[in-house]
C-alpha atoms as a PDB file:
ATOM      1  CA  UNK A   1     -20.316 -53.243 -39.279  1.00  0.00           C
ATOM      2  CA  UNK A   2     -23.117 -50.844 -38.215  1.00  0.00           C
ATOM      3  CA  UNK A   3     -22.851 -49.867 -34.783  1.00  0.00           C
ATOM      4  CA  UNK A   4     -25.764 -50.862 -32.352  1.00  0.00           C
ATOM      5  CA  UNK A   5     -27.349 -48.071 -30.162  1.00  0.00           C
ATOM      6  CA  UNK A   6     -29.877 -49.021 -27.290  1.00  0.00           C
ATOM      7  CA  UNK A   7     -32.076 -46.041 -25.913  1.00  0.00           C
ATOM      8  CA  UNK A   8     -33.055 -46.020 -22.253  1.00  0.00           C
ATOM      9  CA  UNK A   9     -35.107 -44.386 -20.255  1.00  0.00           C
ATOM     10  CA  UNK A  10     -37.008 -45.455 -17.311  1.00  0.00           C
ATOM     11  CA  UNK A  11     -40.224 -47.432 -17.887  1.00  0.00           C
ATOM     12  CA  UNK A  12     -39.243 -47.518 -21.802  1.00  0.00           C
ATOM     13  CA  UNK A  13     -42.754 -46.445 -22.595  1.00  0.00           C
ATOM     14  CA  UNK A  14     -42.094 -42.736 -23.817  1.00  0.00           C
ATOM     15  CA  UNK A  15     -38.504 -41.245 -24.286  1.00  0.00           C
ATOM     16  CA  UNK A  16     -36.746 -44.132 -25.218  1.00  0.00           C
ATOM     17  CA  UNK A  17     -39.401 -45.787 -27.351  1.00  0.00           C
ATOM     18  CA  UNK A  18     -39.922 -42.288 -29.153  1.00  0.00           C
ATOM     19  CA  UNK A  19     -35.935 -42.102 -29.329  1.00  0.00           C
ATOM     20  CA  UNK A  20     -35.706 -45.874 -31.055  1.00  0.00           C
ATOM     21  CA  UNK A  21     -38.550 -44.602 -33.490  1.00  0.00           C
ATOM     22  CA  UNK A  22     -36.992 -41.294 -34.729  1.00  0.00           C
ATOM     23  CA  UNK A  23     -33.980 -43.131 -34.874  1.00  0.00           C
ATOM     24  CA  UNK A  24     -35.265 -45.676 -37.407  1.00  0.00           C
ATOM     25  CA  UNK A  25     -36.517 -43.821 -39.170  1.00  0.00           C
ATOM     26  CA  UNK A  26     -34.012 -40.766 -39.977  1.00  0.00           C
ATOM     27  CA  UNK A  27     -31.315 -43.904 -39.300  1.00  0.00           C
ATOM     28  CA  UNK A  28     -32.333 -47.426 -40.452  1.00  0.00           C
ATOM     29  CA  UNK A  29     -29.180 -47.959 -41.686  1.00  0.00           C
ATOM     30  CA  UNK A  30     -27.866 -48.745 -37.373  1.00  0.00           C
ATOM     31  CA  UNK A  31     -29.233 -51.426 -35.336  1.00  0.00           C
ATOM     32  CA  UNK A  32     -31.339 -50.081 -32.324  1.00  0.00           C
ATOM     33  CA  UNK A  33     -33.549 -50.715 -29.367  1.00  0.00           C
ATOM     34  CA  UNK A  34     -35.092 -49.581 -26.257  1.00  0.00           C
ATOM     35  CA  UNK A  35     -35.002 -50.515 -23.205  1.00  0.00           C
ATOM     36  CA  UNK A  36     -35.726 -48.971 -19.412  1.00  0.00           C
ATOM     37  CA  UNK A  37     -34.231 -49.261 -16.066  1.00  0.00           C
ATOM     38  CA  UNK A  38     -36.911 -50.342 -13.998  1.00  0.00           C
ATOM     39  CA  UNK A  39     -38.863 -53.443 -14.353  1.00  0.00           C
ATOM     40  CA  UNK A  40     -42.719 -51.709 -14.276  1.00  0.00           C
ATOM     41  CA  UNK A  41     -44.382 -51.857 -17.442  1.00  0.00           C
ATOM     42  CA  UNK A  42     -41.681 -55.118 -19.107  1.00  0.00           C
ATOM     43  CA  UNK A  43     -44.198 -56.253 -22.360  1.00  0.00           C
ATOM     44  CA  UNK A  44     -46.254 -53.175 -22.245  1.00  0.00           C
ATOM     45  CA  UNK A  45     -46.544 -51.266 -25.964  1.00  0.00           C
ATOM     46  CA  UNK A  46     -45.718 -47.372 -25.684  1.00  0.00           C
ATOM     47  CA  UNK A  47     -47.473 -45.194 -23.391  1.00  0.00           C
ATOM     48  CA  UNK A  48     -50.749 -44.234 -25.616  1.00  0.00           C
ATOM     49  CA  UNK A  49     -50.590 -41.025 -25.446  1.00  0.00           C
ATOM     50  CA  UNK A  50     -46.615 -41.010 -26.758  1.00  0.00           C
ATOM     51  CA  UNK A  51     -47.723 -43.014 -29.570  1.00  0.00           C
ATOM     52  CA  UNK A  52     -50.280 -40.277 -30.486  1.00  0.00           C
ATOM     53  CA  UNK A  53     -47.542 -37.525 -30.684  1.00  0.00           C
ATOM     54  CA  UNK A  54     -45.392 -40.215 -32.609  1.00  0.00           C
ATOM     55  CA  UNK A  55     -47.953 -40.862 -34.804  1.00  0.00           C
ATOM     56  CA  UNK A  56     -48.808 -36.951 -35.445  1.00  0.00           C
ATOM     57  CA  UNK A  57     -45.132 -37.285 -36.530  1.00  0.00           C
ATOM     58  CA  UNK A  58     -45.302 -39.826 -39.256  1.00  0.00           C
ATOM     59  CA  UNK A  59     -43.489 -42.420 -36.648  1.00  0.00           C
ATOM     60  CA  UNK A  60     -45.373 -45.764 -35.529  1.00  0.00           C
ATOM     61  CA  UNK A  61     -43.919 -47.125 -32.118  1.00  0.00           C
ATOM     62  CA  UNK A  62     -47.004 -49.638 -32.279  1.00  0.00           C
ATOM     63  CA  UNK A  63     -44.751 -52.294 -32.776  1.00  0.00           C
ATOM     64  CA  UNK A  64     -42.261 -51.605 -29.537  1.00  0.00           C
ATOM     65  CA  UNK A  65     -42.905 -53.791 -26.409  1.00  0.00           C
ATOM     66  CA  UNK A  66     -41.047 -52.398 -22.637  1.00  0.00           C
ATOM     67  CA  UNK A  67     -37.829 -54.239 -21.924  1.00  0.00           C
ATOM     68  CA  UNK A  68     -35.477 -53.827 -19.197  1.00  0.00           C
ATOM     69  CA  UNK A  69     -31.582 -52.962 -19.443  1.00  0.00           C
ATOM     70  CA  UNK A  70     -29.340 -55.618 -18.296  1.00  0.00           C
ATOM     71  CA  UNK A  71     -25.915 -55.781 -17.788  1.00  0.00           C
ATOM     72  CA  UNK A  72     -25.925 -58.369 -21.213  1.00  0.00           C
ATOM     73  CA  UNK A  73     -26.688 -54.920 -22.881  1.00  0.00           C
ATOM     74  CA  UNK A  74     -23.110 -53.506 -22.480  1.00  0.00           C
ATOM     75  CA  UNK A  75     -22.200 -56.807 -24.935  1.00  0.00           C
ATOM     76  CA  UNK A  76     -24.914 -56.419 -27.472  1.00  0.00           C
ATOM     77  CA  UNK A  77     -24.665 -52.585 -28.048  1.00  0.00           C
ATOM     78  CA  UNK A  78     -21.711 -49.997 -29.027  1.00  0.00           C
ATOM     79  CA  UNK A  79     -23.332 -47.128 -28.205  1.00  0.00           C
ATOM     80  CA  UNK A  80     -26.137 -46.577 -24.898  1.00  0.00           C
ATOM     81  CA  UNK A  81     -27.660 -43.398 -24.172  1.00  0.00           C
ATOM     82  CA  UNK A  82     -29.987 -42.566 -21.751  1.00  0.00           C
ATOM     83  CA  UNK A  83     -32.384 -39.805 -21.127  1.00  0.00           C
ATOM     84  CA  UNK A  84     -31.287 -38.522 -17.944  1.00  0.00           C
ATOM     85  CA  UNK A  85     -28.546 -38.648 -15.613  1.00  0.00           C
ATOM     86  CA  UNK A  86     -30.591 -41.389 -13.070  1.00  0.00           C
ATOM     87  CA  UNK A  87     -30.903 -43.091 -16.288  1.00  0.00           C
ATOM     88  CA  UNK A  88     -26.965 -42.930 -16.604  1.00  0.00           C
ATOM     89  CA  UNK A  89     -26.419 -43.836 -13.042  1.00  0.00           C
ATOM     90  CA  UNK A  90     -28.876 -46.634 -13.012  1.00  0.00           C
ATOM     91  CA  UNK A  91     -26.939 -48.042 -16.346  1.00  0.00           C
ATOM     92  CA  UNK A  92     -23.208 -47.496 -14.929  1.00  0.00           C
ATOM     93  CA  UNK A  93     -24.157 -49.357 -12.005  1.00  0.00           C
ATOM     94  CA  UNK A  94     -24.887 -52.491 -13.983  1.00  0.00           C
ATOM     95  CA  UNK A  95     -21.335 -51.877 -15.881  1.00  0.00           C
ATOM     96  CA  UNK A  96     -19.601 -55.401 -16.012  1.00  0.00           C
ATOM     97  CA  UNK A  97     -15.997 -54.929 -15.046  1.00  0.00           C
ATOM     98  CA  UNK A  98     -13.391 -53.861 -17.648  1.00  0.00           C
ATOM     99  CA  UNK A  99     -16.466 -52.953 -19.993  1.00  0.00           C
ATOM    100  CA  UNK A 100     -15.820 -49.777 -22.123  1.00  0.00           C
ATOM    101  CA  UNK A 101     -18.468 -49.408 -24.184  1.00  0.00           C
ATOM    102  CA  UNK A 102     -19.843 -45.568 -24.620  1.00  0.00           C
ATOM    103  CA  UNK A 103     -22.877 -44.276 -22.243  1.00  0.00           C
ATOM    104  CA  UNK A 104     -24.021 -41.067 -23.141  1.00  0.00           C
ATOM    105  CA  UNK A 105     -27.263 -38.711 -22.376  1.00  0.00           C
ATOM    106  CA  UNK A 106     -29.110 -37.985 -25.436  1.00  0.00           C
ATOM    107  CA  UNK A 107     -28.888 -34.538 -24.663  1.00  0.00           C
ATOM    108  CA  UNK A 108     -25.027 -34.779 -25.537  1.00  0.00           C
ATOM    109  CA  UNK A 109     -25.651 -34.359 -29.372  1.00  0.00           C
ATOM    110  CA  UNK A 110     -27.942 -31.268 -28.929  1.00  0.00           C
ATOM    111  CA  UNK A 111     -25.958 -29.044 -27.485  1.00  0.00           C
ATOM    112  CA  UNK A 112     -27.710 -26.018 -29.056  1.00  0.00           C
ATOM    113  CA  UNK A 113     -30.670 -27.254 -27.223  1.00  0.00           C
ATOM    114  CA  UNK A 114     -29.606 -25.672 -23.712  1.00  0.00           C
ATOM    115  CA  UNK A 115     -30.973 -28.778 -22.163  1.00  0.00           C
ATOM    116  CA  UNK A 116     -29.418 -31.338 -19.696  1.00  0.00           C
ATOM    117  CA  UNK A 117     -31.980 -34.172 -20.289  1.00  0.00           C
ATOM    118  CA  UNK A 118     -35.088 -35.216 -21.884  1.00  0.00           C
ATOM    119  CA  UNK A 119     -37.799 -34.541 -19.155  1.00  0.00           C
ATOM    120  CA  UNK A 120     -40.403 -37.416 -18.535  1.00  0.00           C
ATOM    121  CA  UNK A 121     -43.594 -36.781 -20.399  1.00  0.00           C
ATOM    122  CA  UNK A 122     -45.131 -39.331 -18.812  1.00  0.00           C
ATOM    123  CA  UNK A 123     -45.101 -36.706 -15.484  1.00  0.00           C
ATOM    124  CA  UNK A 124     -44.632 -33.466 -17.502  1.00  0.00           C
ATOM    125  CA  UNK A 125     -47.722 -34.245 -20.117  1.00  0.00           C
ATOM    126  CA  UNK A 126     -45.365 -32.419 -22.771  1.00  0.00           C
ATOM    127  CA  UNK A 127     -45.266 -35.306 -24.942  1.00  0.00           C
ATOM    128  CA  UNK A 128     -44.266 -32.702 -27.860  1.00  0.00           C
ATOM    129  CA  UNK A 129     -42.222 -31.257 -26.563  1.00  0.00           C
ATOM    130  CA  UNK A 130     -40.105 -34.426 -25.819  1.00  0.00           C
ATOM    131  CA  UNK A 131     -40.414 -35.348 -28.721  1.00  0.00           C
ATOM    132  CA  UNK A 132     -39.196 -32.202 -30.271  1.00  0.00           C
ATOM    133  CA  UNK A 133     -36.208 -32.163 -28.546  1.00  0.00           C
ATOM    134  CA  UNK A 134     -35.681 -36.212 -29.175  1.00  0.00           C
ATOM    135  CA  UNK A 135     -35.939 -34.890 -32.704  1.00  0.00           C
ATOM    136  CA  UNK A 136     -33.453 -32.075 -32.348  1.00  0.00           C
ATOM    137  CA  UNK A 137     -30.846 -34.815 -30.040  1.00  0.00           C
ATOM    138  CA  UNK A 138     -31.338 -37.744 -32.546  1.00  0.00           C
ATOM    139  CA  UNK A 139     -30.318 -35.536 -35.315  1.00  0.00           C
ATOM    140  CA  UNK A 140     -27.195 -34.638 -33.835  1.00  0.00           C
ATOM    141  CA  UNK A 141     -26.658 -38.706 -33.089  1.00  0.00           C
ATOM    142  CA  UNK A 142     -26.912 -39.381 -36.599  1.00  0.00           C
ATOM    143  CA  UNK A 143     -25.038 -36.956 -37.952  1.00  0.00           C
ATOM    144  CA  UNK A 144     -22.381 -37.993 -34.959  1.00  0.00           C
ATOM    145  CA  UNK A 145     -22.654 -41.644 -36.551  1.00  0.00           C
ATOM    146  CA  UNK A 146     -22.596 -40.830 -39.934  1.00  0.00           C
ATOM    147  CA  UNK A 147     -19.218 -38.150 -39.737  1.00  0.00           C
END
């Protein structure tokens, strides 16, 4: 069986939605999803302009609607990463009791990167640069899966 890998950031309308659409499509092959922490934009598509930068890319996140993480997450995934280390503590805290499936920050399988986290575009306005490091992270994840 294909392990299942949620993304999460928190809004899930730029990093993890441009996380779950590299993923696809370098890794179509695993089951995945987004989803954020907080409860502000639950329905909404991707952030416009993080679709634009996806799209530059080849990827379409047209199709992704804003969810929130729940602790019924920890049951339907194998694998949960989040973008930061709020993310993280945000996602721990919802941990049921005697869970022990993996959380881990995206930044984990790009350790050439340097970096610690994926910073917010939606605040930064780097929406390339996100997504070049989601590339360089998600790369790393797959190849992680796939050894």
């Amino acid at each position: 069986m294909s392990q299942r890998i949620l993304f999460v950031c928190l809004g899930n309308i730029c990093r993890s939605p441009a996380a779950e659409g590299v993923f696809r499509a370098r890794a179509p092959h695993y089951p995945s999803d987004s989803a954020g922490t907080s409860d502000w934009h639950v329905g909404d598509p991707p952030y416009a302009p993080m679709q634009d930068a996806a799209r530059a890319r080849g990827l379409n996140l047209g199709d992704l609607r804003a969810r929130q993480f729940s602790a019924n997450d920890f049951d339907a995934f194998d694998l949960i990463i989040g973008m930061d280390s709020s993310n993280i503590d945000k996602i721990e805290s919802l941990r049921p009791p005697g869970n022990a499936t993996r959380v881990r920050l995206l930044t984990d399988f790009a350790p050439q990167s340097g970096a610690d986290h994926v910073p917010d575009p939606y605040y930064s306005r780097d929406f390339d640069g996100a997504l070049d490091l989601i590339e360089v992270a998600v790369d790393g994840l797959v190849a992680h899966l796939d050894a």
